[in-house]
C-alpha atoms as a PDB file:
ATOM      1  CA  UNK A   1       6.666   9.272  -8.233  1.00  0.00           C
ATOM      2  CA  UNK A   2       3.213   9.422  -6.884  1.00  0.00           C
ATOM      3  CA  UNK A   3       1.258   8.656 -10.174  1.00  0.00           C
ATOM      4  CA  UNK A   4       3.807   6.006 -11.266  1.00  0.00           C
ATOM      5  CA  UNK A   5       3.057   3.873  -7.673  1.00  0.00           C
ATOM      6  CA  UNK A   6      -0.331   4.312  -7.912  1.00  0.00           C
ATOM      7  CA  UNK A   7      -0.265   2.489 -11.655  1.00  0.00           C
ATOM      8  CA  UNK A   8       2.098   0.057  -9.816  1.00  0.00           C
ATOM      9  CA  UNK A   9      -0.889  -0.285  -7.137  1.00  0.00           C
ATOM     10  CA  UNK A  10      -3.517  -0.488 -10.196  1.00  0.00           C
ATOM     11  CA  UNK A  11      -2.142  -2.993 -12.532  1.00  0.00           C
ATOM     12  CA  UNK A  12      -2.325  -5.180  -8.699  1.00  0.00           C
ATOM     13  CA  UNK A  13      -5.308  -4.597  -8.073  1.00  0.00           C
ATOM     14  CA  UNK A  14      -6.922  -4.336 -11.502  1.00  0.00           C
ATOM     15  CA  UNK A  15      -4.550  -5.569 -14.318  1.00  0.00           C
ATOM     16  CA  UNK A  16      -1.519  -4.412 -16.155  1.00  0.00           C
ATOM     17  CA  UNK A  17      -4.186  -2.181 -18.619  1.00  0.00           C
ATOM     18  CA  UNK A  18      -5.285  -0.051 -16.021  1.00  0.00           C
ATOM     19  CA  UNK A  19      -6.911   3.391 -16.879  1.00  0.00           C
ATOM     20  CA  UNK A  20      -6.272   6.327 -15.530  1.00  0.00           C
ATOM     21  CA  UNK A  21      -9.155   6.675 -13.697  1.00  0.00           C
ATOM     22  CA  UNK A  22      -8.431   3.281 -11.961  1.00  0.00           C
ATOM     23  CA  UNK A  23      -4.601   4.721 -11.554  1.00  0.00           C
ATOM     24  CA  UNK A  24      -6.222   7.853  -9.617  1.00  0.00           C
ATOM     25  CA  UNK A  25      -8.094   5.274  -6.996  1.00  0.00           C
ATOM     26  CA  UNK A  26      -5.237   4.834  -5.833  1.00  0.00           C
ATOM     27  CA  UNK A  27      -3.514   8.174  -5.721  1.00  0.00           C
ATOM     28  CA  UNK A  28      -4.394   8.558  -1.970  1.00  0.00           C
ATOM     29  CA  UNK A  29      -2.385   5.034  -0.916  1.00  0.00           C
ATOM     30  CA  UNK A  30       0.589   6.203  -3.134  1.00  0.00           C
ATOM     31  CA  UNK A  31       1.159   9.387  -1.216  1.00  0.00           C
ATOM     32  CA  UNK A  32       0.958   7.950   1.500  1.00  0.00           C
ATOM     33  CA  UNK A  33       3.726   5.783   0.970  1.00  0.00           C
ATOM     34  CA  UNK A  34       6.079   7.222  -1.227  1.00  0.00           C
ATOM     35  CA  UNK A  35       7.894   9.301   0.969  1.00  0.00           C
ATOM     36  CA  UNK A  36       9.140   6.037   3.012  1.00  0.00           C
ATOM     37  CA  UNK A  37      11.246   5.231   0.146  1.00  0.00           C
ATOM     38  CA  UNK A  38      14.254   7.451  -0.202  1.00  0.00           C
ATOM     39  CA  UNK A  39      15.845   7.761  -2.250  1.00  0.00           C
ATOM     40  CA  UNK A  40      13.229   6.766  -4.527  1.00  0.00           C
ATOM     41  CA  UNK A  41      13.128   3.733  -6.698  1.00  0.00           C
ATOM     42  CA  UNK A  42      13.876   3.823 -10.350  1.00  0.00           C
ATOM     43  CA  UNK A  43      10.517   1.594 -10.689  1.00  0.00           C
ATOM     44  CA  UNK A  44       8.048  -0.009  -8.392  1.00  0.00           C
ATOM     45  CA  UNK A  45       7.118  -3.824  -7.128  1.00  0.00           C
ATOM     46  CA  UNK A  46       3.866  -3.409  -5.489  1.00  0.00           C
ATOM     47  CA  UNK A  47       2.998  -7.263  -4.881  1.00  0.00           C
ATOM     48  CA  UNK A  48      -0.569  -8.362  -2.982  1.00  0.00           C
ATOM     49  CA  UNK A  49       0.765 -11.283  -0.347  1.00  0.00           C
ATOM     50  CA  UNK A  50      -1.301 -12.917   2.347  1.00  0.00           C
ATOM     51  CA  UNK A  51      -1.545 -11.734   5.918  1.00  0.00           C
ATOM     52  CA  UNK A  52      -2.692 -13.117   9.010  1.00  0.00           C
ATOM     53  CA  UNK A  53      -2.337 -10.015  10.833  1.00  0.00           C
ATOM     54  CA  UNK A  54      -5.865  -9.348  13.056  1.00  0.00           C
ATOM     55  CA  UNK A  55      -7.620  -6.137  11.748  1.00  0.00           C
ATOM     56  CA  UNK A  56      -5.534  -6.308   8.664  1.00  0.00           C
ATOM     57  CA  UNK A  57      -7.896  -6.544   5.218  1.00  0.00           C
ATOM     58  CA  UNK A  58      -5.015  -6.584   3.041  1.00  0.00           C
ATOM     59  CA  UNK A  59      -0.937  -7.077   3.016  1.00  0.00           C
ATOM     60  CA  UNK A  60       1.133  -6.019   0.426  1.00  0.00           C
ATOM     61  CA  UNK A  61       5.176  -5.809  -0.479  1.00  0.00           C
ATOM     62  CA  UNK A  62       6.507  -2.911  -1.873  1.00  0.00           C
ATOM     63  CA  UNK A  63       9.946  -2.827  -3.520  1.00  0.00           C
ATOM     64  CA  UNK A  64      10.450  -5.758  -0.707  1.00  0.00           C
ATOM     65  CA  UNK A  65       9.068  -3.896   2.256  1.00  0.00           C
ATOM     66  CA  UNK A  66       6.160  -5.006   4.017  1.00  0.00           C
ATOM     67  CA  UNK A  67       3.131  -2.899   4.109  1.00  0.00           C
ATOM     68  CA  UNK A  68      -0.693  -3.444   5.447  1.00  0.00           C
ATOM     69  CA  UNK A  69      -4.156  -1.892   4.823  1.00  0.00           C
ATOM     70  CA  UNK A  70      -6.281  -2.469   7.845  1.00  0.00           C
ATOM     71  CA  UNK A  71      -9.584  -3.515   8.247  1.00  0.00           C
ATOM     72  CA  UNK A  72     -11.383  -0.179   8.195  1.00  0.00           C
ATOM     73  CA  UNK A  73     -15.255   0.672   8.433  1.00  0.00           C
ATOM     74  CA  UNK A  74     -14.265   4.162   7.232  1.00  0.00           C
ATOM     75  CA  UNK A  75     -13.145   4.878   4.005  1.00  0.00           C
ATOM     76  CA  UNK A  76     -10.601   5.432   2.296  1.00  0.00           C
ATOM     77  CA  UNK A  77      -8.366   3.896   4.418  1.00  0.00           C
ATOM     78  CA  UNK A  78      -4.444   3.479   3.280  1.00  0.00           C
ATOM     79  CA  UNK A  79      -1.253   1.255   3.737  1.00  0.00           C
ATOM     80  CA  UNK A  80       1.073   1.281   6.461  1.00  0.00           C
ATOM     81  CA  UNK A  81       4.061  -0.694   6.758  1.00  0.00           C
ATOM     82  CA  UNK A  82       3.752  -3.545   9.061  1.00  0.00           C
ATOM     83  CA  UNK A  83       6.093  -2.541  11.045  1.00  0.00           C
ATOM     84  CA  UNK A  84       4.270   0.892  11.743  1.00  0.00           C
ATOM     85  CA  UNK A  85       1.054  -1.433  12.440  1.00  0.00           C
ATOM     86  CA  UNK A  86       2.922  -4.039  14.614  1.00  0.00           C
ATOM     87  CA  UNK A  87       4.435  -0.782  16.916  1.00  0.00           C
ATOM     88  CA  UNK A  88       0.670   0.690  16.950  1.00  0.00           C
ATOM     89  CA  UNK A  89      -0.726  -2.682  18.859  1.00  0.00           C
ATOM     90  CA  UNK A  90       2.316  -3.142  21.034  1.00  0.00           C
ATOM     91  CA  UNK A  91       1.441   0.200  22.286  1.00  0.00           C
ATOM     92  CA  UNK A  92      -2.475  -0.280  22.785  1.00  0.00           C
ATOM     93  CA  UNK A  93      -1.799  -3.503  24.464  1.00  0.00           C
END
């Protein structure tokens, strides 16, 4: 399941040719999301959508569920669903 969101997550951000070595970029922000779907999907809708979340660099949809990257110095940093990011701030506020 990991591989096949992370070509989901490539043909996005690169196009629907990816390589393999483009797929494995984004290995790391597959795993990290994978497990929030469960059961998993028979195939996946990763979708880049605009944001005007502060400290948010990019916001995504997957399979309909709202997800973030935030604004990072650091690298690699990798999604979160917005709803994980919203419940972070409420609590540092």
């Amino acid at each position: 399941m990991v591989f096949a969101l992370a070509r989901a997550f490539a043909e996005v951000f690169f196009d629907a040719h990816a390589s393999d070595e483009q797929v494995a970029l984004f290995l790391d922000d597959a795993d990290a999301v994978v497990d929030d779907f469960d059961p998993p999907p028979s195939a996946w809708d990763v979708r880049q959508v605009q944001t005007d979340e502060l400290g948010v660099a990019i916001g995504l949809t997957i399979n309909d569920r709202e997800y973030v990257l935030p604004e990072t110095e650091q690298e690699p940093e990798v999604p979160v669903a917005l709803s994980t990011w919203r419940e972070w701030h409420r609590e540092n506020d």
